[in-house]
Protein backbone atom coordinates (compact mmCIF):
# COMPACT_ATOMS: atom_id res chain seq x y z
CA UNK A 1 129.88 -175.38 -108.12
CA UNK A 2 126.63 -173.47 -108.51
CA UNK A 3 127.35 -171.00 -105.84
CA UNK A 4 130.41 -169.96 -107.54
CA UNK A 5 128.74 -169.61 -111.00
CA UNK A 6 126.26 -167.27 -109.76
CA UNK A 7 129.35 -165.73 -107.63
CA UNK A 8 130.50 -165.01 -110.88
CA UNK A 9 127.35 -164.26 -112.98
CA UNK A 10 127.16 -161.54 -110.00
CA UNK A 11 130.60 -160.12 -110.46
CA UNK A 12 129.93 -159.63 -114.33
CA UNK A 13 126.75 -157.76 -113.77
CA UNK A 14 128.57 -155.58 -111.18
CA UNK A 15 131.29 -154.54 -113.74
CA UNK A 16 128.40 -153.56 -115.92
CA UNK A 17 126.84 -151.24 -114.36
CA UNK A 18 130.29 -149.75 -113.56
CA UNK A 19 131.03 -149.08 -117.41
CA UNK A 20 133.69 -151.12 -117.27
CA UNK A 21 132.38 -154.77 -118.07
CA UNK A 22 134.78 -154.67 -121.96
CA UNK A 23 137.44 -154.28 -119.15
CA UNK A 24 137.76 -157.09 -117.03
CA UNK A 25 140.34 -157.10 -114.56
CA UNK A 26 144.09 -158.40 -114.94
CA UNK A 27 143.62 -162.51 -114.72
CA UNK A 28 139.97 -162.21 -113.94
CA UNK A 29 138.50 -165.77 -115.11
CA UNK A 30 135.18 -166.07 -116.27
CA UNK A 31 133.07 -168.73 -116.79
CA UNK A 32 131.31 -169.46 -120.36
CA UNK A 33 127.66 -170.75 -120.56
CA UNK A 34 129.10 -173.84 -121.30
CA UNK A 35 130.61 -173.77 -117.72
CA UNK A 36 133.91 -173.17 -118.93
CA UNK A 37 136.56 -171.14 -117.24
CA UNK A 38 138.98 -168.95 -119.86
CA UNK A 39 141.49 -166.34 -118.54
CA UNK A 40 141.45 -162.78 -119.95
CA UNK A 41 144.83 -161.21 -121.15
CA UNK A 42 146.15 -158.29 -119.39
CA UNK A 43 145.64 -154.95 -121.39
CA UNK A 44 148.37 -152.18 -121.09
CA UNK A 45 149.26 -149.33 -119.33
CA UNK A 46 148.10 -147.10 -122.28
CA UNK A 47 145.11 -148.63 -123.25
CA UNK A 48 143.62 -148.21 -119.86
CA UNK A 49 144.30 -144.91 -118.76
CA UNK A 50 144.70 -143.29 -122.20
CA UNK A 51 140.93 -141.27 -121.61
CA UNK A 52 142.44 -140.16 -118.17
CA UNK A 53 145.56 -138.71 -120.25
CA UNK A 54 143.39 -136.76 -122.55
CA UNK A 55 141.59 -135.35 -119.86
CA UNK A 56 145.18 -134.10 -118.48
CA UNK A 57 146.48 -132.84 -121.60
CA UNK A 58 143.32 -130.87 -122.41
CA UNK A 59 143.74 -129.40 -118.94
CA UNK A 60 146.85 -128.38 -119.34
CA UNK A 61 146.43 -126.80 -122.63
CA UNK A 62 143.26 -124.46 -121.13
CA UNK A 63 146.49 -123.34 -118.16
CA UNK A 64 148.76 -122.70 -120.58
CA UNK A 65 145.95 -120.87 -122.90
CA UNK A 66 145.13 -118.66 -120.16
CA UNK A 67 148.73 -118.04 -118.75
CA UNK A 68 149.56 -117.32 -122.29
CA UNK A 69 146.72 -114.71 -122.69
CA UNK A 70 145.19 -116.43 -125.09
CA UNK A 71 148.00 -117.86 -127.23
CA UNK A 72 150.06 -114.58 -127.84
CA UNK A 73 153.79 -113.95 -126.56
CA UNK A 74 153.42 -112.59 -122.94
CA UNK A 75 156.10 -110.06 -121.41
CA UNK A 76 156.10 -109.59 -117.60
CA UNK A 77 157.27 -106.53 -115.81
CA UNK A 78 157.19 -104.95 -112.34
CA UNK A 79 155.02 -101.92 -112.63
CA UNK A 80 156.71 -99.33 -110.86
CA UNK A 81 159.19 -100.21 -114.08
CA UNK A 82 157.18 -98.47 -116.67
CA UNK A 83 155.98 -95.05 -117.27
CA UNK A 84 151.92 -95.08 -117.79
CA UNK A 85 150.52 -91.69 -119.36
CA UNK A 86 146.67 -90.93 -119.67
CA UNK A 87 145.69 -90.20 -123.59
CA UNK A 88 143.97 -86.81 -123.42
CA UNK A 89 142.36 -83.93 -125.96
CA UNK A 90 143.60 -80.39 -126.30
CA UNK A 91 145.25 -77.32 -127.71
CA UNK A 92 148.07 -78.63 -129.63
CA UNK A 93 151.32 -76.35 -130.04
CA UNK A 94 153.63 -77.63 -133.32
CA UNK A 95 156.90 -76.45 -132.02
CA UNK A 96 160.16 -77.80 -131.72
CA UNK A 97 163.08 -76.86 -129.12
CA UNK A 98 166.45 -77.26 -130.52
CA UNK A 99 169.98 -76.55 -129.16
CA UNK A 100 171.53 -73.02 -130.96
CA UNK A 101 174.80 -71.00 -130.55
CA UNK A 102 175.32 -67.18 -131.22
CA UNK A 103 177.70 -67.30 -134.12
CA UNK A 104 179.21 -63.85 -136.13
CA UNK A 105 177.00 -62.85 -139.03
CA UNK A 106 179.84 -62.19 -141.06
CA UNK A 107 182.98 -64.01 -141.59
CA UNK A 108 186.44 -63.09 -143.21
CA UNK A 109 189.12 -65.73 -143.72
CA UNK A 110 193.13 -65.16 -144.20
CA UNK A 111 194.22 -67.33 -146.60
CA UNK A 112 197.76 -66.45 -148.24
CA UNK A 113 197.85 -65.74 -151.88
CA UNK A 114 201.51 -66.05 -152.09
CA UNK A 115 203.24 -69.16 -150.46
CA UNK A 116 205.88 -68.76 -147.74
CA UNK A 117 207.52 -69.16 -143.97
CA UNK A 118 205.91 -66.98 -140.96
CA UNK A 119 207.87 -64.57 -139.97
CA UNK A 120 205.69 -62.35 -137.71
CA UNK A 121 202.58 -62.63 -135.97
CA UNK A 122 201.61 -59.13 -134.98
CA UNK A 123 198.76 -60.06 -133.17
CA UNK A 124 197.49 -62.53 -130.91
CA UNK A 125 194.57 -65.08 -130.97
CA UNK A 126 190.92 -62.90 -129.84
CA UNK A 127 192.20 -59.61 -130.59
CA UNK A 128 189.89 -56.70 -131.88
CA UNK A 129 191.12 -55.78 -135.47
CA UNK A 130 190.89 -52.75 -138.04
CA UNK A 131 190.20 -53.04 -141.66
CA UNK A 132 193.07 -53.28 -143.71
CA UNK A 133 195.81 -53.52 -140.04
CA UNK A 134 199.15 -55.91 -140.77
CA UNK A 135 198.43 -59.18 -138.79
CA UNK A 136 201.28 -61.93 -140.28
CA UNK A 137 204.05 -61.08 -142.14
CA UNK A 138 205.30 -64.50 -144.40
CA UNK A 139 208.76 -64.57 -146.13
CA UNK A 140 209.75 -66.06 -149.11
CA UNK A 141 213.08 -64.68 -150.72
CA UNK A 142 212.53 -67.00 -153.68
CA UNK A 143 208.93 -65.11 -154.72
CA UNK A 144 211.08 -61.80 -153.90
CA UNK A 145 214.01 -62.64 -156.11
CA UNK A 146 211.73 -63.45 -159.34
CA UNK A 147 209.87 -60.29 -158.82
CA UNK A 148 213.43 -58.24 -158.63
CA UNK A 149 213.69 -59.97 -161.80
CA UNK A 150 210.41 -59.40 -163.43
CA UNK A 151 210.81 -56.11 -162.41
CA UNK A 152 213.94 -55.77 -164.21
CA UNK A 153 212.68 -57.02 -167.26
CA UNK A 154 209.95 -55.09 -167.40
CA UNK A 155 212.13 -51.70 -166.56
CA UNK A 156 214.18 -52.92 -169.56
CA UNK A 157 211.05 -53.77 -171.53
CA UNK A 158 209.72 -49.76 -170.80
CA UNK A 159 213.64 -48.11 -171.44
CA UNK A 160 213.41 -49.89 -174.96
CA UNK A 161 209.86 -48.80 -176.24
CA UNK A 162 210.71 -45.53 -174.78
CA UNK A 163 213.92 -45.55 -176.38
CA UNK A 164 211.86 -46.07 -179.85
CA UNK A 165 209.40 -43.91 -179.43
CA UNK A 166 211.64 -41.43 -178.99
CA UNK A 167 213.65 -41.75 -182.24
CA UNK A 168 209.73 -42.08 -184.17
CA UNK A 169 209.28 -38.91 -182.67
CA UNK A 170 212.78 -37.34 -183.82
CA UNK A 171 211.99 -38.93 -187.38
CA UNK A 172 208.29 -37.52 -187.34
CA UNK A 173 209.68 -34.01 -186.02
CA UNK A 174 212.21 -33.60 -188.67
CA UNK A 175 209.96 -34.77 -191.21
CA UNK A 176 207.17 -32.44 -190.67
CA UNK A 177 209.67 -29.86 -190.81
CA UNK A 178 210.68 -30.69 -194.14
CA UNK A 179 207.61 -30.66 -195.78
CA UNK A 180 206.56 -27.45 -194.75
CA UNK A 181 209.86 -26.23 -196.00
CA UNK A 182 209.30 -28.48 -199.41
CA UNK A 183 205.63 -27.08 -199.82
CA UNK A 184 207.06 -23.92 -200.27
CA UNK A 185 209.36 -25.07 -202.65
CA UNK A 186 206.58 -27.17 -204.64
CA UNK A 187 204.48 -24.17 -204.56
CA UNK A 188 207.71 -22.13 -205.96
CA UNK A 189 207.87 -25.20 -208.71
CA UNK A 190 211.67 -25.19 -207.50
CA UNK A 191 211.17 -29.29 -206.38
CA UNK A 192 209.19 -31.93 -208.14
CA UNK A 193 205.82 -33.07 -207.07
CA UNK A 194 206.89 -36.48 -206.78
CA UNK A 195 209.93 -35.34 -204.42
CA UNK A 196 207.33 -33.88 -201.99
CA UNK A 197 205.07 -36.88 -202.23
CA UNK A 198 207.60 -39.44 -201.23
CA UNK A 199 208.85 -37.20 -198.57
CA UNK A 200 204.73 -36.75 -197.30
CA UNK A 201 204.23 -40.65 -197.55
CA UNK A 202 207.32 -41.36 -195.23
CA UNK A 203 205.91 -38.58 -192.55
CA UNK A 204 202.67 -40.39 -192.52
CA UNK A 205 204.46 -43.99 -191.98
CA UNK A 206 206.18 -42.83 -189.25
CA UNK A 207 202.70 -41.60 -187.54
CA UNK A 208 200.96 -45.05 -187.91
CA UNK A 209 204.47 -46.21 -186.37
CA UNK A 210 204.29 -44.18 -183.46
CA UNK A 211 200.87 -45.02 -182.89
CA UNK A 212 201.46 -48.62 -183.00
CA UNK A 213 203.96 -48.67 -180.53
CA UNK A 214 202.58 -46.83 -178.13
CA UNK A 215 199.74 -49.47 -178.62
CA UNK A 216 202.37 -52.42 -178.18
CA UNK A 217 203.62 -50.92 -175.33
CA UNK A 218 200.36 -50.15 -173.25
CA UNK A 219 199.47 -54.11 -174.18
CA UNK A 220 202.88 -55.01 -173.00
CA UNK A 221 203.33 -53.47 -169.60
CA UNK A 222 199.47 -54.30 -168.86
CA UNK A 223 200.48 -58.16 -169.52
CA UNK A 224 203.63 -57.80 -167.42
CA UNK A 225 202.26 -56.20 -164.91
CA UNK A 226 199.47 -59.07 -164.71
CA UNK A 227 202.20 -61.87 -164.23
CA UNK A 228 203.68 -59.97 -161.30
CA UNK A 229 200.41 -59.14 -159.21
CA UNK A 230 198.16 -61.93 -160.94
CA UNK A 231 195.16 -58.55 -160.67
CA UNK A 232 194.36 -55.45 -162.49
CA UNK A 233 197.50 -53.26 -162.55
CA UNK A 234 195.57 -50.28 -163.43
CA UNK A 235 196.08 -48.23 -160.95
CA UNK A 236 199.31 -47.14 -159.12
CA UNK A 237 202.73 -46.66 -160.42
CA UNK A 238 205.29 -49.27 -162.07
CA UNK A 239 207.38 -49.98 -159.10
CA UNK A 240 203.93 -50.48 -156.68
CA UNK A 241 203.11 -52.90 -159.92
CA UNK A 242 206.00 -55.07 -159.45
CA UNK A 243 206.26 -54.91 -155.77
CA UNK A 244 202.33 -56.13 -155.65
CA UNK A 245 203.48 -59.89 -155.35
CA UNK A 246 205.93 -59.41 -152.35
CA UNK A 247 203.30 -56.98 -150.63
CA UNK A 248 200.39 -59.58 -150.59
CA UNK A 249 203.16 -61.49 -148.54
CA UNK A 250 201.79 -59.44 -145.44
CA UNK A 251 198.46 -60.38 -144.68
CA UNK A 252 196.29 -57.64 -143.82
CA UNK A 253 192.71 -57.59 -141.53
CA UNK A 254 190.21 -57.67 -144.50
CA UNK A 255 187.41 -55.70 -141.87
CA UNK A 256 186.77 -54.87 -138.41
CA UNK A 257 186.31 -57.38 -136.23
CA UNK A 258 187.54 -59.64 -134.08
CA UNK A 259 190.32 -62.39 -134.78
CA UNK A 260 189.82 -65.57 -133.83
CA UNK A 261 191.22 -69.48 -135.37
CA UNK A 262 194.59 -68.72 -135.77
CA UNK A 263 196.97 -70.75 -137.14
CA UNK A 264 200.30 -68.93 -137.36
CA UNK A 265 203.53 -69.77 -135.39
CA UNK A 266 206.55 -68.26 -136.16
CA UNK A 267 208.73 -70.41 -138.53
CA UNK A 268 205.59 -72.56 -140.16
CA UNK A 269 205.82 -72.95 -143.27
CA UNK A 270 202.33 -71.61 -145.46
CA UNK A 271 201.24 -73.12 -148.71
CA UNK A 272 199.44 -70.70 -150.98
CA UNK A 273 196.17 -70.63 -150.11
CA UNK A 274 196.07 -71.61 -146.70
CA UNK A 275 193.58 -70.73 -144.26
CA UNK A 276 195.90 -68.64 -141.23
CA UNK A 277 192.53 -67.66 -139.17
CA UNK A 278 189.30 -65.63 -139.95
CA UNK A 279 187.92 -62.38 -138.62
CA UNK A 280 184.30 -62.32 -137.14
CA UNK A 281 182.37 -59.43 -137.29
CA UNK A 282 182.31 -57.83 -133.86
CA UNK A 283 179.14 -56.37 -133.45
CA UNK A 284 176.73 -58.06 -135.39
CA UNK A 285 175.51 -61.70 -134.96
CA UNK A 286 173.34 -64.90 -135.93
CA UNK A 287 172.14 -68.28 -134.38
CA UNK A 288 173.09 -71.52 -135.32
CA UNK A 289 171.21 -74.62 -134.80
CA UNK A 290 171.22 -78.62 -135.67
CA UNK A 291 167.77 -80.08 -136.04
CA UNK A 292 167.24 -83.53 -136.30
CA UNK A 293 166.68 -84.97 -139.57
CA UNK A 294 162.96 -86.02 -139.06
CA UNK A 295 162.14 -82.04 -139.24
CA UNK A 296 163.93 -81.62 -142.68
CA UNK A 297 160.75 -81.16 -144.75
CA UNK A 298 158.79 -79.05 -142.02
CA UNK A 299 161.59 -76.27 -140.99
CA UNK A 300 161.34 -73.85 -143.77
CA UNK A 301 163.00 -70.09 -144.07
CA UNK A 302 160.40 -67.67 -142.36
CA UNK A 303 159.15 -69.47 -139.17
CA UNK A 304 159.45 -67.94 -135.91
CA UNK A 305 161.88 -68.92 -132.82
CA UNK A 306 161.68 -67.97 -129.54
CA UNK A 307 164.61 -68.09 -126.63
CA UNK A 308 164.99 -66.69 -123.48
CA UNK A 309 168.42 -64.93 -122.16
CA UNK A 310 169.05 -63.76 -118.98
CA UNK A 311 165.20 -63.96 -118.17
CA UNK A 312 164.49 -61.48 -121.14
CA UNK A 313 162.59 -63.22 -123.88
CA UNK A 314 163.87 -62.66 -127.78
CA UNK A 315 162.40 -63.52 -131.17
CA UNK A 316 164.70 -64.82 -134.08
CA UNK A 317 163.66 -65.82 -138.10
CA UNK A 318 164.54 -68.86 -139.25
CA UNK A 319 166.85 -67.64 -142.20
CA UNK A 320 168.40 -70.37 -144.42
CA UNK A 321 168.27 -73.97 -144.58
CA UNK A 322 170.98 -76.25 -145.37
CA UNK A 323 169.46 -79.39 -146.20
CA UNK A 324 172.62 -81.53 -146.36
CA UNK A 325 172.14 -84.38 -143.75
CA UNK A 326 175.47 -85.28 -141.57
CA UNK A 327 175.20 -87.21 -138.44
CA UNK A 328 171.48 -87.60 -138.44
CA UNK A 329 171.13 -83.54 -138.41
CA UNK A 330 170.93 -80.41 -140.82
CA UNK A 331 172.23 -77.12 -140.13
CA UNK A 332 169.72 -73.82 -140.31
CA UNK A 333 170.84 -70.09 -139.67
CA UNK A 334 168.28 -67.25 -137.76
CA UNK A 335 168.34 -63.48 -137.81
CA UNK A 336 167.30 -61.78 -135.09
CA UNK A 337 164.50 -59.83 -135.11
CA UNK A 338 165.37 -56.73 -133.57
CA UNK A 339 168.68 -56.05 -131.65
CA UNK A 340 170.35 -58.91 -130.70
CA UNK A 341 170.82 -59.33 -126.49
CA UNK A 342 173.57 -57.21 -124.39
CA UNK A 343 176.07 -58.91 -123.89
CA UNK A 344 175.74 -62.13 -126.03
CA UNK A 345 179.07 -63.68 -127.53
CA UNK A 346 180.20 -65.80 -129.98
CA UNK A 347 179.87 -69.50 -128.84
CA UNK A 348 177.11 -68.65 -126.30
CA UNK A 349 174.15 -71.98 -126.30
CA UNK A 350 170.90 -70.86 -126.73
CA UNK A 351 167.72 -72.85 -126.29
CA UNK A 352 165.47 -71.95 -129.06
CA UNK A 353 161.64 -72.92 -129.41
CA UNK A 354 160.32 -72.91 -132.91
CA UNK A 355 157.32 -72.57 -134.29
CA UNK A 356 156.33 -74.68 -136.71
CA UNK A 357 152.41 -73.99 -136.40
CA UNK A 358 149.79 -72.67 -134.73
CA UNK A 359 148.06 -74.53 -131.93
CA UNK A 360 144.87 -76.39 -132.70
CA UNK A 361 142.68 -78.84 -130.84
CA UNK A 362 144.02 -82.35 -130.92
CA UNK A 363 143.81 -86.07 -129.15
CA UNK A 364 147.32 -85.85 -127.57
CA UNK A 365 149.66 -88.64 -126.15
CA UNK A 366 152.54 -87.44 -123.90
CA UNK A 367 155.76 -88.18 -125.73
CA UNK A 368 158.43 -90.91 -124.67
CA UNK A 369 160.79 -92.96 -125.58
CA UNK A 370 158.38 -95.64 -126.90
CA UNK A 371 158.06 -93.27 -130.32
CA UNK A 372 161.75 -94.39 -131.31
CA UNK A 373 160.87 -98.32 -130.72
CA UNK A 374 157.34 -98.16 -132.81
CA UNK A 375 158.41 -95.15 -135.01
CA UNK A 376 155.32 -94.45 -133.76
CA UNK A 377 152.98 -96.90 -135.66
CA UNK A 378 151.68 -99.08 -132.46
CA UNK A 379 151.91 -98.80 -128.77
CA UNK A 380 150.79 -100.46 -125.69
CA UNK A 381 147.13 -99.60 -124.07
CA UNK A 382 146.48 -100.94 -121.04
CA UNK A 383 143.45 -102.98 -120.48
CA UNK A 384 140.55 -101.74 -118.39
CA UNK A 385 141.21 -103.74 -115.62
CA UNK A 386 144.63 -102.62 -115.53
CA UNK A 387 146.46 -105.43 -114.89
CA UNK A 388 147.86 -105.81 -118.29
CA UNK A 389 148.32 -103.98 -121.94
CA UNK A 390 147.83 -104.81 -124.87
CA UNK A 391 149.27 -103.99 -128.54
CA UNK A 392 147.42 -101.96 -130.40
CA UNK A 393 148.16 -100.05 -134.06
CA UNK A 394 148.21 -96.95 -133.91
CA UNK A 395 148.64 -93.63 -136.65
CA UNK A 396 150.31 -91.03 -134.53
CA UNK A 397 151.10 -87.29 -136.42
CA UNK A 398 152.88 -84.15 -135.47
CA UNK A 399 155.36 -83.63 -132.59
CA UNK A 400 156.76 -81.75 -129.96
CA UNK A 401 158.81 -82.21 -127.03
CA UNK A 402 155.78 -82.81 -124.53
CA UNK A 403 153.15 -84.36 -126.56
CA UNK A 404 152.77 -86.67 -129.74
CA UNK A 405 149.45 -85.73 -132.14
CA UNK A 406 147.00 -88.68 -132.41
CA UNK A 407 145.77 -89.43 -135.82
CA UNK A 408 144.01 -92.78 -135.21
CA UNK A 409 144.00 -95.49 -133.08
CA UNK A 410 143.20 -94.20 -129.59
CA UNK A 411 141.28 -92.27 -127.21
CA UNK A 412 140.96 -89.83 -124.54
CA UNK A 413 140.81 -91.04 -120.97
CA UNK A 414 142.89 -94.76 -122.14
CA UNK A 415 145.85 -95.07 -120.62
CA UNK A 416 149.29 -95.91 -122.91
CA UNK A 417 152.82 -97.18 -121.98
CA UNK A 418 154.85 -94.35 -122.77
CA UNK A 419 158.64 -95.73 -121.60
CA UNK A 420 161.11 -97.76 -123.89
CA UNK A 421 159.96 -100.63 -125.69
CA UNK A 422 163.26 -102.28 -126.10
CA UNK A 423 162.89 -105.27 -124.10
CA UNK A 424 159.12 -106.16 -125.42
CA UNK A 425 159.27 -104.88 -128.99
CA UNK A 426 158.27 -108.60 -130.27
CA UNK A 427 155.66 -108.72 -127.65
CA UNK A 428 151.52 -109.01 -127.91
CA UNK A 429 150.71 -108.08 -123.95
CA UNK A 430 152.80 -106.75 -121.33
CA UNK A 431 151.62 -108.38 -117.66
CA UNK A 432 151.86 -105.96 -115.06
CA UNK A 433 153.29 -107.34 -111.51
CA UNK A 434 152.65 -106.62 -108.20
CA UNK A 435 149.97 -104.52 -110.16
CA UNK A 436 147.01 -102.75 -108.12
CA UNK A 437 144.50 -99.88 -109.17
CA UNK A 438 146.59 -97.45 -107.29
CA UNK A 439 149.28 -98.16 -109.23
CA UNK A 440 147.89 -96.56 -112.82
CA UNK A 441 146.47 -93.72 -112.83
């Protein structure tokens, strides 16, 4: 009995000095001073390896932490996937190169000002055309018919105050006569004064008569004339007048040029005022461009464009601005400077270059497609160990098709991720794989 008391006095000091004696093993007994055996209750699973669980957890957590770079969301991509562009400093050019098209200076459209059917096109579609040459005849008997009829009535209008005018002029004729034959007589005392007066008084109605119509009938035939042509019927004579309305039925090149957009086939029927074609002037010419809407406040009338055709190089003058916005573009119109290129045509693409500024030094970032992701407020820099980058906010100015103007943010000699952002835009770091110094330059 004493041996195994200090067996087990033994044992107890053991687990001591192991840290573990306020653990006593499952079913251990142990013997009280009173000599005593009691049996200890199993703990559980928990209790006994919970500070072994901790340890685990916390372990994992510092993987994770690192894997994670540091807690922020993590994008991985093979390198040879993205573009990688050095940031560098330089003489920046503020230019931008847009898409143009030679385009007429001048342009002349047929529309109809009378209604009606086509009866002949005289020429066809591209043809060279003189001022004032018949291209489409219309018909329309009804619009010929009324003006027979207005032209009747305003023949019979003219007989009638010609008719009148004539018998004022009988009645002033024959009136003048008599008083100088009735002065004599007054002057003789062989008439009474009052005789001659009346007969002077009637003479001098029929003046202001005569004058009156004639004034009628001017006003008359100038309002007639009006309803038949809808112009001035100033000039020409009564029956050119009247036949005005069926003339404009043939419609007539209003200028040399060339024809081109027409819309005539024999047998269509034309409302008044529609557009048949146009006619572009033939020898002298424009450029067109669309510009993209971001450039709307910095393209103004003046600046300078340059373009190159058939190896020659040209200058143009940005002339007019339309600032109406449709598709995500706005229109503008150049002049060239001197005489336009041999040869050019209407419809010909040009690529223009224009200047928006001089060139001044400048931290520069080549441009890419990461500008329309950030809108170019961040970007990502690659790390100096290059094997990943980072997101960084950025202020980036002016552009131009090779280079974007850096306000703020970075500097020369880092290197930036210049390709689309589309698949990372949420992202904090971008991991590089398969990754090696070689691989960024």
């Amino acid at each position: 009995m004493d041996a195994q008391v200090k067996a087990t006095s033994l044992k107890s000091r053991l687990a001591a000095l192991l840290g573990s004696a306020s653990s006593p093993a499952e079913g251990e007994v142990i013997s009280a001073s009173g000599g005593q055996d009691r049996v200890i209750a199993k703990k559980s699973f928990w209790r006994r390896y919970w500070l072994l669980a901790v340890v685990v957890l916390f372990g994992c957590a510092a993987v994770l932490w690192a894997m994670m770079g540091s807690g922020s969301n993590v994008y991985r991509v093979p390198i040879n996937r993205l573009t990688i562009a050095n940031v560098t400093q330089g003489p920046f050019e503020d230019y931008i190169a847009v898409r143009g098209a030679v385009a007429p200076f001048l342009i002349d459209y047929l529309t109809t000002d009378q209604g009606g059917t086509v009866k002949k096109v005289l020429v066809e579609d591209g043809a060279m055309v003189k001022s004032g040459q018949p291209l489409i005849i219309l018909s329309n008997p009804a619009l010929q018919l009324q003006v027979a009829a207005q032209q009747l009535t305003f023949e019979q209008t003219r007989f009638k105050y010609e008719h009148d005018l004539l018998d004022i002029q009988h009645q002033v004729s024959k009136l003048k006569s008599n008083l100088e034959r009735d002065k004599i007589l007054l002057d003789g005392n062989a008439i009474a004064p009052s005789t001659y007066k009346q007969e002077e008084e009637e003479y001098n109605y029929y003046l202001k008569l005569q004058a009156a119509t004639i004034a009628s009938r001017d006003v008359e035939q100038r309002v007639r004339a009006t309803q038949l042509t809808g112009g001035n019927p100033t000039q020409g004579s009564n029956v050119d007048v009247a036949n005005a309305g069926v003339e404009a039925l043939t419609i007539r090149a209003p200028m040399d040029g060339q024809l081109t957009a027409l819309d005539a086939q024999v047998g269509q029927s034309k409302t008044q005022g529609a557009v048949l074609g146009q006619v572009n002037s033939a020898d002298h010419f424009k450029l067109t461009a669309d510009v993209d809407e971001f450039y709307l406040g910095h393209v103004i009338a003046g600046q300078q464009a340059l373009f190159t055709i058939d190896g020659h190089d040209y200058r143009a003058k940005v002339a007019k601005v339309y600032p109406q916005v449709t598709n995500g573009t706005f229109k503008i119109d150049l002049y060239f400077e001197a005489t336009p290129p041999a040869g050019i045509h209407v419809g010909q693409a040009v690529d223009l270059r224009i200047e928006l500024g001089g060139a001044n030094q400048a931290v520069m970032l080549p441009n890419g497609p990461f500008y329309q992701d950030t809108g170019g407020n961040w970007v990502f820099v690659v790390a100096p160990g290059g094997g990943h980058a980072e997101r960084r906010v950025v202020r980036l100015g002016r552009r131009n098709p090779d280079f974007v103007e850096v306000v703020d943010g970075l500097k020369p000699g880092e290197q930036v991720i210049v390709s689309g952002y589309e698949a990372y835009q949420k992202m904090d770091r971008v991991e590089f794989e398969n990754a090696s110094n070689s691989d960024i330059q």
